[in-house]
Protein backbone atom coordinates (compact mmCIF):
# COMPACT_ATOMS: atom_id res chain seq x y z
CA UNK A 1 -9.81 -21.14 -5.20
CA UNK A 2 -13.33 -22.28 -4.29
CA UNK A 3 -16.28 -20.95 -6.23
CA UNK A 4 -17.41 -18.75 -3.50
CA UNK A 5 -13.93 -16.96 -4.03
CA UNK A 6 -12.94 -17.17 -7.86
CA UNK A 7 -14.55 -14.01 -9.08
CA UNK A 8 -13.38 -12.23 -11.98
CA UNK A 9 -11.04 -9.21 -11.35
CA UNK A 10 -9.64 -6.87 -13.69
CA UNK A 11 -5.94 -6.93 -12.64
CA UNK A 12 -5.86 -10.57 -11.99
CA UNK A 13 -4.30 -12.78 -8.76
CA UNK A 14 -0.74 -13.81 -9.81
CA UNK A 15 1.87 -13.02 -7.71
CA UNK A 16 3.33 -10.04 -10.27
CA UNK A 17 0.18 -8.55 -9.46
CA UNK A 18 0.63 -8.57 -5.56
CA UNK A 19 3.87 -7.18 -5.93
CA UNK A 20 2.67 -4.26 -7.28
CA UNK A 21 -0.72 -3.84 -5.69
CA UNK A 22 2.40 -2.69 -2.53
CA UNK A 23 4.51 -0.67 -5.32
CA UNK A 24 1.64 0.74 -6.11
CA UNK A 25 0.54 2.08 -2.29
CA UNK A 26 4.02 2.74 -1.53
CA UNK A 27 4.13 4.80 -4.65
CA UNK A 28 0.91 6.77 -4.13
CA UNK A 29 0.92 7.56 -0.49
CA UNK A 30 1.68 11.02 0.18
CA UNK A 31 -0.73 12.09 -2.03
CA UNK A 32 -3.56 9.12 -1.60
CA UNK A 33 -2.76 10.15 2.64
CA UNK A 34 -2.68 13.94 2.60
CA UNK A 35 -6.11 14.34 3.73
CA UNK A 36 -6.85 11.42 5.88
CA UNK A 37 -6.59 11.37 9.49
CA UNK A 38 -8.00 8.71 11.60
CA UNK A 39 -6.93 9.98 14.78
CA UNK A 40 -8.79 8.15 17.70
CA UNK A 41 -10.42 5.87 15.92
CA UNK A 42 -9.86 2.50 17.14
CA UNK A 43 -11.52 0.04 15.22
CA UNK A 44 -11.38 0.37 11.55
CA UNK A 45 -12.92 -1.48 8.58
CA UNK A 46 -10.97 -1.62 5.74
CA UNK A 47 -12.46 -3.21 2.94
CA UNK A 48 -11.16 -4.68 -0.35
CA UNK A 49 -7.99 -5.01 1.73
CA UNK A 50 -6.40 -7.00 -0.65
CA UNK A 51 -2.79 -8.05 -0.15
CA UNK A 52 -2.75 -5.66 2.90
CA UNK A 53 -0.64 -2.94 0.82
CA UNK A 54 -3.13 0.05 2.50
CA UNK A 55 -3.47 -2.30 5.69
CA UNK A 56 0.32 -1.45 5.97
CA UNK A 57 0.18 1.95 6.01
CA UNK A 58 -2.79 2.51 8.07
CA UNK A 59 -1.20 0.87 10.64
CA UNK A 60 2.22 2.67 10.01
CA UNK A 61 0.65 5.81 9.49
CA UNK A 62 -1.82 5.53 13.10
CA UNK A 63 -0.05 3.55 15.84
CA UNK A 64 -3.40 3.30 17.58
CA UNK A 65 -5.66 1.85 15.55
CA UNK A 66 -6.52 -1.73 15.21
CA UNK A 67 -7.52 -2.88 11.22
CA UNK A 68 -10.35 -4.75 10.61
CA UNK A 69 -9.61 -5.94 6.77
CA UNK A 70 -12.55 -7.35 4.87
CA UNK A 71 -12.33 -9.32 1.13
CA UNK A 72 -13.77 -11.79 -1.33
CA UNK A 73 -10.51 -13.54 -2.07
CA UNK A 74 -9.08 -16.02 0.15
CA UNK A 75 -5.60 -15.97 -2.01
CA UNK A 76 -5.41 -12.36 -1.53
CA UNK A 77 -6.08 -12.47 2.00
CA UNK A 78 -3.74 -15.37 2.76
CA UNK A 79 -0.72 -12.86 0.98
CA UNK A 80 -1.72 -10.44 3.39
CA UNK A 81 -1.81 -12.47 6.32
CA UNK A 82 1.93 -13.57 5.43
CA UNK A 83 3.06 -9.71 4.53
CA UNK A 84 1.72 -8.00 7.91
CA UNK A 85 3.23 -10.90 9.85
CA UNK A 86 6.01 -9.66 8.65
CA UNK A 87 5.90 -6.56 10.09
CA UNK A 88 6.59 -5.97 13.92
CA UNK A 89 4.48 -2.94 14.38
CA UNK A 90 1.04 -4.45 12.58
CA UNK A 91 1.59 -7.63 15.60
CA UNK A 92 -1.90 -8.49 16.98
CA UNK A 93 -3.43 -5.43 15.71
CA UNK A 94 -5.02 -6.51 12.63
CA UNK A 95 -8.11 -8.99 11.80
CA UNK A 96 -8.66 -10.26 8.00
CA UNK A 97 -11.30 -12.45 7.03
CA UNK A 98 -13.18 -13.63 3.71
CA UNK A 99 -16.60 -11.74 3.41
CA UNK A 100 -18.70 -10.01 0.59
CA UNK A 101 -18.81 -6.27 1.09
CA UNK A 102 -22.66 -6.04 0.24
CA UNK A 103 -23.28 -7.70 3.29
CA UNK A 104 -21.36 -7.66 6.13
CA UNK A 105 -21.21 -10.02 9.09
CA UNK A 106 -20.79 -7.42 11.54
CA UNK A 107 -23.35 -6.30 14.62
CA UNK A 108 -24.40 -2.49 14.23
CA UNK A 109 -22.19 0.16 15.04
CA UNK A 110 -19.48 -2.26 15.73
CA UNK A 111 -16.60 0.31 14.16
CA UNK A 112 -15.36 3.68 14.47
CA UNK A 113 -14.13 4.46 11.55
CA UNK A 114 -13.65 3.01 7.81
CA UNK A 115 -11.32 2.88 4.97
CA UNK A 116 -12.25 2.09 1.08
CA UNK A 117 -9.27 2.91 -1.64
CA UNK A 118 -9.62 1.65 -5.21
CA UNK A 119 -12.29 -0.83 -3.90
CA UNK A 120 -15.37 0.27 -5.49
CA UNK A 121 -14.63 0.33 -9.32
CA UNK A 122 -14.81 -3.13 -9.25
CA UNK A 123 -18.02 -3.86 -7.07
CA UNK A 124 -21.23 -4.04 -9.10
CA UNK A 125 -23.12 -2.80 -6.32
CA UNK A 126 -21.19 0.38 -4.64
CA UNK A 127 -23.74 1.79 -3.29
CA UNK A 128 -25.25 -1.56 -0.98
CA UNK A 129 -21.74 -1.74 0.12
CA UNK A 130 -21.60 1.61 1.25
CA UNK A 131 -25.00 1.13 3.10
CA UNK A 132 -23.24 -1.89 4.78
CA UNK A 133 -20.39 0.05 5.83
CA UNK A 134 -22.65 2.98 7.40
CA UNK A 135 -25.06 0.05 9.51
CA UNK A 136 -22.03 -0.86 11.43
CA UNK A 137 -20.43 2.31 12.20
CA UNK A 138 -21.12 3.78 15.33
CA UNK A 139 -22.25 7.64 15.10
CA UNK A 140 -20.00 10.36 14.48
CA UNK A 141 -17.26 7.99 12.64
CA UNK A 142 -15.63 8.82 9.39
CA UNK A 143 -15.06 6.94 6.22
CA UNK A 144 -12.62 7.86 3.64
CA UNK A 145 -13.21 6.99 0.05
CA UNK A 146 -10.45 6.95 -2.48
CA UNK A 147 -11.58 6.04 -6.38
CA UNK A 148 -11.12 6.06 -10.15
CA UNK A 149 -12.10 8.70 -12.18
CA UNK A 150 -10.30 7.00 -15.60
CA UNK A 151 -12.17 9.63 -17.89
CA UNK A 152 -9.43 12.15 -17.05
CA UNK A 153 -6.64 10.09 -18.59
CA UNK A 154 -4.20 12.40 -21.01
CA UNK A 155 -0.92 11.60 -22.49
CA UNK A 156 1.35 14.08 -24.53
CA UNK A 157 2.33 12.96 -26.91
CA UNK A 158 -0.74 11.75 -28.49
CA UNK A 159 -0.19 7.52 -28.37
CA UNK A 160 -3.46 5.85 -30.27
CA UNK A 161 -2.56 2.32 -29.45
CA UNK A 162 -2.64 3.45 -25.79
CA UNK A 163 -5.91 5.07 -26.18
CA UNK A 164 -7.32 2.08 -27.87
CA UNK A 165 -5.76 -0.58 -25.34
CA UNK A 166 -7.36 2.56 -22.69
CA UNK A 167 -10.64 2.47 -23.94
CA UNK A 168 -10.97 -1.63 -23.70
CA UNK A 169 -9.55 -1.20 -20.39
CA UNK A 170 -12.57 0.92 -19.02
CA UNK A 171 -14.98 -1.50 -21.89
CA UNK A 172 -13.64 -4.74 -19.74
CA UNK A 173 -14.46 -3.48 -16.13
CA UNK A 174 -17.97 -2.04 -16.95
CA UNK A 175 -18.85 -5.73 -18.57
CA UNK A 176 -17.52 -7.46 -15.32
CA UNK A 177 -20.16 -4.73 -13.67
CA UNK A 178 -17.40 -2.49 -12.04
CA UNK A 179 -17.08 1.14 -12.90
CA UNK A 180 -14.22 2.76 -14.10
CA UNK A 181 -16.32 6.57 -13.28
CA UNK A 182 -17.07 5.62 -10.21
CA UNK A 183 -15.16 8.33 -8.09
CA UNK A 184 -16.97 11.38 -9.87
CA UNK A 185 -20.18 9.84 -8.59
CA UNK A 186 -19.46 9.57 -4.70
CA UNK A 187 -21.11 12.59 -3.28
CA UNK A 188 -24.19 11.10 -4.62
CA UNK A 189 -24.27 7.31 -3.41
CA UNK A 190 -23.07 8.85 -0.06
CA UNK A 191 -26.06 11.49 0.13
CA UNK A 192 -28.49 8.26 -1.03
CA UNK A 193 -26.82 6.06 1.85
CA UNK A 194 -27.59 8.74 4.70
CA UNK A 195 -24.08 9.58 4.92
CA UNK A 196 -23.32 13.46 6.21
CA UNK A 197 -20.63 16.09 5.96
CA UNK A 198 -19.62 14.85 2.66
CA UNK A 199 -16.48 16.25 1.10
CA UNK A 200 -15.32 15.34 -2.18
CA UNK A 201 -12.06 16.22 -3.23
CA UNK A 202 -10.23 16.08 -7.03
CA UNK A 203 -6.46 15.29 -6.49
CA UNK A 204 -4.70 15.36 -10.08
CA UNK A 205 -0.76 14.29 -10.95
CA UNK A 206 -0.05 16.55 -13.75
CA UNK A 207 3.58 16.19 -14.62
CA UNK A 208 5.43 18.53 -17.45
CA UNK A 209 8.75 19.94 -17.93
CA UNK A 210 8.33 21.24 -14.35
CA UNK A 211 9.00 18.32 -12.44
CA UNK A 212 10.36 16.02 -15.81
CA UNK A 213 11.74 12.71 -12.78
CA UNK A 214 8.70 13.06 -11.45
CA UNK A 215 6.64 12.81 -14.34
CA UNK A 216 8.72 9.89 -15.55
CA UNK A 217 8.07 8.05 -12.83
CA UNK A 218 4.35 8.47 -13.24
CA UNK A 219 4.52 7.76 -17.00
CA UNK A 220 6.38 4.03 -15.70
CA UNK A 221 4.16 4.03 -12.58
CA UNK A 222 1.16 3.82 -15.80
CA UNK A 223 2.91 1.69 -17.92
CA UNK A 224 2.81 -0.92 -15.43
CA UNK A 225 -0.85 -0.28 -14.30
CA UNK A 226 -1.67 -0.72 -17.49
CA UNK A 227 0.01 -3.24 -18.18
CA UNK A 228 -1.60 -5.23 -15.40
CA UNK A 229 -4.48 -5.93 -17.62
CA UNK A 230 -2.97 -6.89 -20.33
CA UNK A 231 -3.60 -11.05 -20.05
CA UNK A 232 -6.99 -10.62 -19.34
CA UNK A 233 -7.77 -7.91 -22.06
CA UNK A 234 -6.09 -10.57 -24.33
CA UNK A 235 -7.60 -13.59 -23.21
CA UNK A 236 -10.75 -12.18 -23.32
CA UNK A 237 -10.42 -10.74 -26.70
CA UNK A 238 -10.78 -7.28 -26.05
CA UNK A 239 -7.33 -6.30 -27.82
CA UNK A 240 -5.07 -7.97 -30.08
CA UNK A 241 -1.50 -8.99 -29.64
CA UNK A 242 -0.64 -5.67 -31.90
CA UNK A 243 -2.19 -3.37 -29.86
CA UNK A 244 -0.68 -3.86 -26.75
CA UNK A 245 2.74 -4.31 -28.27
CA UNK A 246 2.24 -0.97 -30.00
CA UNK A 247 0.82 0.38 -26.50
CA UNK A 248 4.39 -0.77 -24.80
CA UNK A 249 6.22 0.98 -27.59
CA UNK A 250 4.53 4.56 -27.30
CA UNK A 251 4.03 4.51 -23.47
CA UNK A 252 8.19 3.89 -23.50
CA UNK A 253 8.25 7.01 -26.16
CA UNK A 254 6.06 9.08 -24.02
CA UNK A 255 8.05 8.40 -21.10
CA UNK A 256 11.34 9.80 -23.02
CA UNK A 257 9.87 12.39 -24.38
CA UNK A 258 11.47 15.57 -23.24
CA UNK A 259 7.80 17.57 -23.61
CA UNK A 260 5.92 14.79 -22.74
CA UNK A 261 2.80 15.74 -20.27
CA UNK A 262 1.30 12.83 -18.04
CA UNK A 263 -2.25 13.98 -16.09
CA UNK A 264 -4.59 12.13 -14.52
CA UNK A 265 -7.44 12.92 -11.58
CA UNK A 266 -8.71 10.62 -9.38
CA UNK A 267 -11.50 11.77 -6.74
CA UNK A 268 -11.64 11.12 -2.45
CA UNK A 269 -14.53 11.64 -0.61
CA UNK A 270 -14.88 11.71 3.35
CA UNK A 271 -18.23 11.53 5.46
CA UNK A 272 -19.67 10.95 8.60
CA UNK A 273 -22.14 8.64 9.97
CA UNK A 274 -25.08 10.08 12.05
């Protein structure tokens, strides 16, 4: 990867990672998708499209729209290129190309809608990209915002090694200048950017003993989020061999736990451009 590309990211680039970047829409949609509806829009920017694992379902999801995916890695983009070629129904309806959110080479108003889902927790400058994205939508178009809100993390039973290995998690991304918060602060960069009709929305998974598959699912849906850091954390010395070994072992005892208790909020916002 050139220099203009290689750019440190929390999850890292290997191809474990791709794989479930898609588990990991597939597994989320219905409740990431509940609210969104792009409905004659046309031309959409996606950005952070990544391995084209939300570029798939957008164009599932709305047969008319054509995708417009921005991002900063070429090796992410080139998986995406390959996946949605795949795919009869995303044929000749989809653009990606290498470009740095913060400052898009688009014309004004050039888009009728946009798309941003666990993007900007790891930009160090959310709110310039959300200027961007307002400059070249045309007026009355809507943007949908999906992010982290990793404060509202709880586990039942109480697991300290995953709490520590948590905590170094969030420490890691705010010294590579992301945000791990980020989604309880939306309402205000979009105010700041202009933006209008802002809605901002708290969806929570809280899984008991009333839906105990479900919540095991989540609880292994977690594990391997977590999990996803792990070489990096390691590498960079932000936990120890020890603690992510003890992590593994309670997040497996938490997920056969018969009164275990897995919640966690994460925050969408949708505005329009005037």
């Amino acid at each position: 990867m050139n220099k203009k590309t290689d750019f440190p990211y929390l999850h890292g680039f290997n191809q474990k990672e791709q794989d479930r970047l898609r588990m990991q829409s597939r597994f989320t949609e219905y409740s990431v998708y509940q609210g969104i509806n792009f409905s004659g829009v046309e031309k959409l920017l996606e950005v952070g499209c990544g391995v084209g694992a939300q570029t798939e379902i957008l164009l599932r999801r709305f047969p008319d729209l054509h995708v417009t995916g921005i991002d900063r890695s070429t090796a992410q983009l080139q998986t995406a290129t390959d996946y949605l070629n795949t795919l009869p129904y995303a044929k000749d309806r989809f653009d990606l190309l290498q470009m740095d959110a913060t400052n898009l080479n688009f014309a004004q108003s050039q888009f009728d809608g946009a798309f941003l889902c666990w993007v900007l927790e790891h930009i160090p400058d959310p709110a310039k990209v959300l200027s961007e994205v307002r400059r070249v939508l045309r007026p009355g178009s809507r943007v949908y915002i999906t992010e982290v809100l990793n404060s509202s993390f709880f586990l039942e039973p109480y697991s300290p090694n995953v709490w520590k290995y948590w905590m170094a998690f969030n420490d890691y991304q705010y010294d590579m200048k992301g945000d791990p918060f980020i989604g309880a602060k939306l309402g205000n960069i979009l105010l700041q950017q202009g933006f209008r009709d802002i809605k901002v929305e708290t969806k929570t998974w809280h899984l008991d003993n009333r839906r105990p598959q479900k919540r095991k699912e989540y609880i292994d849906f977690w594990h391997e989020l977590l999990l996803s850091a792990a070489d990096q954390l390691l590498e960079k010395e932000y936990v120890d061999e020890q603690t992510v070994e003890k992590a593994k072992d309670e997040l497996q005892q938490v997920a056969n736990d018969p009164n275990a208790v897995f919640y966690y909020s994460y925050i969408q916002a949708k505005a329009t451009v005037y």
